[in-house]
C-alpha atoms as a PDB file:
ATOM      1  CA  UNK A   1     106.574  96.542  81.381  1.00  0.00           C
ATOM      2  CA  UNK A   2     109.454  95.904  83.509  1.00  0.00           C
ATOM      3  CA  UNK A   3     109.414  92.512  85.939  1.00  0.00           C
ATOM      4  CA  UNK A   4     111.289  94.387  88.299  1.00  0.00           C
ATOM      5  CA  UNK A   5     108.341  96.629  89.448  1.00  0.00           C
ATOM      6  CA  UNK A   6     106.331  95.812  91.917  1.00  0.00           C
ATOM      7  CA  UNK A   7     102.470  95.385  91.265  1.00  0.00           C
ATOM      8  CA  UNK A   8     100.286  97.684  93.198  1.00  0.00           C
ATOM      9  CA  UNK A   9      98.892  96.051  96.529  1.00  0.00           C
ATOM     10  CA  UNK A  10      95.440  96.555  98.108  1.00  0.00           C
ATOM     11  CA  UNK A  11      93.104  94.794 100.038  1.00  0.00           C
ATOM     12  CA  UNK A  12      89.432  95.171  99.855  1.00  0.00           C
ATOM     13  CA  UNK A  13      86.913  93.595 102.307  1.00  0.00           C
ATOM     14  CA  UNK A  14      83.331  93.959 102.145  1.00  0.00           C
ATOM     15  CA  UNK A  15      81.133  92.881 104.835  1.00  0.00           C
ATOM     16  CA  UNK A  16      83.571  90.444 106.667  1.00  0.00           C
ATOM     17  CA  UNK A  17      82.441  88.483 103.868  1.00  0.00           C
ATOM     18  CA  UNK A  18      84.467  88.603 100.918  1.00  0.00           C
ATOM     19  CA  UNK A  19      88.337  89.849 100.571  1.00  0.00           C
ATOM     20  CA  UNK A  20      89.790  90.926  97.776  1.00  0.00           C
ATOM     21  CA  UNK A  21      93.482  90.766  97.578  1.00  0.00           C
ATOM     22  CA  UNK A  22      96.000  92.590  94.777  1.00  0.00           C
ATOM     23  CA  UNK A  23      99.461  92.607  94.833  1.00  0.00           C
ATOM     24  CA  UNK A  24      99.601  88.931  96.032  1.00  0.00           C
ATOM     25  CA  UNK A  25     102.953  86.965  94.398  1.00  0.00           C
ATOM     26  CA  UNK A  26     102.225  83.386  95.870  1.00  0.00           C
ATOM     27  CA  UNK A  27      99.824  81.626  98.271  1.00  0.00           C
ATOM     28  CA  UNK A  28     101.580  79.277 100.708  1.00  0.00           C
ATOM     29  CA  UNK A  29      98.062  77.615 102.224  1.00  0.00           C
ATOM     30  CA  UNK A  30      94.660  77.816 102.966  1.00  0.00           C
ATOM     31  CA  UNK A  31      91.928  75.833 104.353  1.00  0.00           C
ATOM     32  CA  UNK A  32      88.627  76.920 105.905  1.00  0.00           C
ATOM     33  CA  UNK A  33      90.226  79.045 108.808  1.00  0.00           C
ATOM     34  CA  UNK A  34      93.117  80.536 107.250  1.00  0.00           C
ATOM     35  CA  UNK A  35      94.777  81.531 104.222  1.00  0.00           C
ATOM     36  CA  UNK A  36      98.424  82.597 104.166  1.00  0.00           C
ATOM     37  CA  UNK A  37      99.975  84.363 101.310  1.00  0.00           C
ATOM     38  CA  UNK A  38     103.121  86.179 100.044  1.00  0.00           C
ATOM     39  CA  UNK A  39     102.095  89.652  98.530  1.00  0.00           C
ATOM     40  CA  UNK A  40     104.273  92.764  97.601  1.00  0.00           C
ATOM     41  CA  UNK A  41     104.055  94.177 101.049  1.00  0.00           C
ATOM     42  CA  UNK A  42     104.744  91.152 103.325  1.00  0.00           C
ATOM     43  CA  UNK A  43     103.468  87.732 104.483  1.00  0.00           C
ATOM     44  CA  UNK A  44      99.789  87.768 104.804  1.00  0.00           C
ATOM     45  CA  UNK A  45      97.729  86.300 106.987  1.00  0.00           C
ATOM     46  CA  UNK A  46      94.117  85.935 106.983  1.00  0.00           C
ATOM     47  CA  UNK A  47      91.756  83.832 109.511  1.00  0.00           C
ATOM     48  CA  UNK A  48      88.395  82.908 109.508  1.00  0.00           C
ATOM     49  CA  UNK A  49      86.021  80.638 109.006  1.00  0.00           C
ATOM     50  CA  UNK A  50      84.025  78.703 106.286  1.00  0.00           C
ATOM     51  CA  UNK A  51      87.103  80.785 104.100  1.00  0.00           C
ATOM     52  CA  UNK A  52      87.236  79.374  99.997  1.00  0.00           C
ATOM     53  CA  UNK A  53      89.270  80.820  97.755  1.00  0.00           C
ATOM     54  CA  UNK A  54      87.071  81.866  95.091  1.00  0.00           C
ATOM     55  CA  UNK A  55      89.864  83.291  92.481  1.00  0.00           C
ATOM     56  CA  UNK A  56      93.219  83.414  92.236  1.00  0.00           C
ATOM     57  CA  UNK A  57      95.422  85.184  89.307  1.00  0.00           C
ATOM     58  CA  UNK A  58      99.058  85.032  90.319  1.00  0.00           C
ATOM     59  CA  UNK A  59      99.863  86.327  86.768  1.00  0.00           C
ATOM     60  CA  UNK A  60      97.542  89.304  87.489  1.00  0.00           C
ATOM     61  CA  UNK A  61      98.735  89.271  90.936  1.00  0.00           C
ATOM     62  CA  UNK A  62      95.103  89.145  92.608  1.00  0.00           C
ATOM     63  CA  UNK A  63      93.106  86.588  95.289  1.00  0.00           C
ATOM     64  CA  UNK A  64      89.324  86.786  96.080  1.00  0.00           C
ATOM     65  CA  UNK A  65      88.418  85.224  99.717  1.00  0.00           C
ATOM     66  CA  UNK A  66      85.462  84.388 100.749  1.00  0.00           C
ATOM     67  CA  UNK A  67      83.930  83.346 104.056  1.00  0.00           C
ATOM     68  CA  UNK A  68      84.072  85.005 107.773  1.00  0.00           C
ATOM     69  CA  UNK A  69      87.049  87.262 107.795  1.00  0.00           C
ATOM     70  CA  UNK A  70      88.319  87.572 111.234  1.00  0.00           C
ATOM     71  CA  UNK A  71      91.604  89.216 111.177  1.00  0.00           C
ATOM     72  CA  UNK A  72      94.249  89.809 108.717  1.00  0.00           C
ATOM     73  CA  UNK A  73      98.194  90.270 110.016  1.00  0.00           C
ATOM     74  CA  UNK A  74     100.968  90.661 108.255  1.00  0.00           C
ATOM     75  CA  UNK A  75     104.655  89.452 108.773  1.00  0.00           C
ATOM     76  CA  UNK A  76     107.822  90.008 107.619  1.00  0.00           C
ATOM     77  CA  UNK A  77     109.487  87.021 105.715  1.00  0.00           C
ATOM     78  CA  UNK A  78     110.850  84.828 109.180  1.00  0.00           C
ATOM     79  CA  UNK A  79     112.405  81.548 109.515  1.00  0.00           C
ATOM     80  CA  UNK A  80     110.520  78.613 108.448  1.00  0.00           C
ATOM     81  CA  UNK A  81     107.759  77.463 111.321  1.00  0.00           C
ATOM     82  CA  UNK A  82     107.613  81.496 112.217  1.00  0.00           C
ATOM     83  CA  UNK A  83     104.065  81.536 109.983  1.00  0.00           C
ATOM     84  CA  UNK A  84     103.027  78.128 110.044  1.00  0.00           C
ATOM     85  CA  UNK A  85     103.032  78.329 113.758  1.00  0.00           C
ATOM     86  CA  UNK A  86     100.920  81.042 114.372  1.00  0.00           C
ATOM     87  CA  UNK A  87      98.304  79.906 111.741  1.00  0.00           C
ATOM     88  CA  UNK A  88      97.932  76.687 113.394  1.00  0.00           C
ATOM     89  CA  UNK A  89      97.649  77.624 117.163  1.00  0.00           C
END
């Protein structure tokens, strides 16, 4: 398979309760109240609370979540501090 394709991005959330992420190249950060994450489509970021990352397969490109989902935004790539700032607000 060529590296140059991109791998197939979804996201799948069931019950505000558990996320399931595909596509996802890299994950900046997370704590309990946010996770941030580079996937094929864009900066992702997701907020909550009581938020774990259960699994995470960056060779398989995919990132389980759980915990209260509150919102997920994306962003395009921006300066350093663009990301960061928002998360921590």
């Amino acid at each position: 398979m060529d590296g140059k394709l991109q791998k197939p991005h979804h996201l799948i959330l069931d019950g505000r309760e558990r996320l399931l992420i595909s596509g996802v190249a890299d994950v900046e950060s997370f704590d309990e109240h946010g996770v941030v994450c580079k996937t094929t489509q864009g900066n992702l970021l997701v907020r909550g609370s009581g938020l774990r990352v259960d699994k995470l397969s960056l060779e398989g490109g995919e990132l389980s979540v759980e915990g209260k989902v509150d919102s997920m935004v994306y962003e395009d790539s921006a300066p350093s501090g663009g990301l960061w700032s928002r998360l921590f607000r």
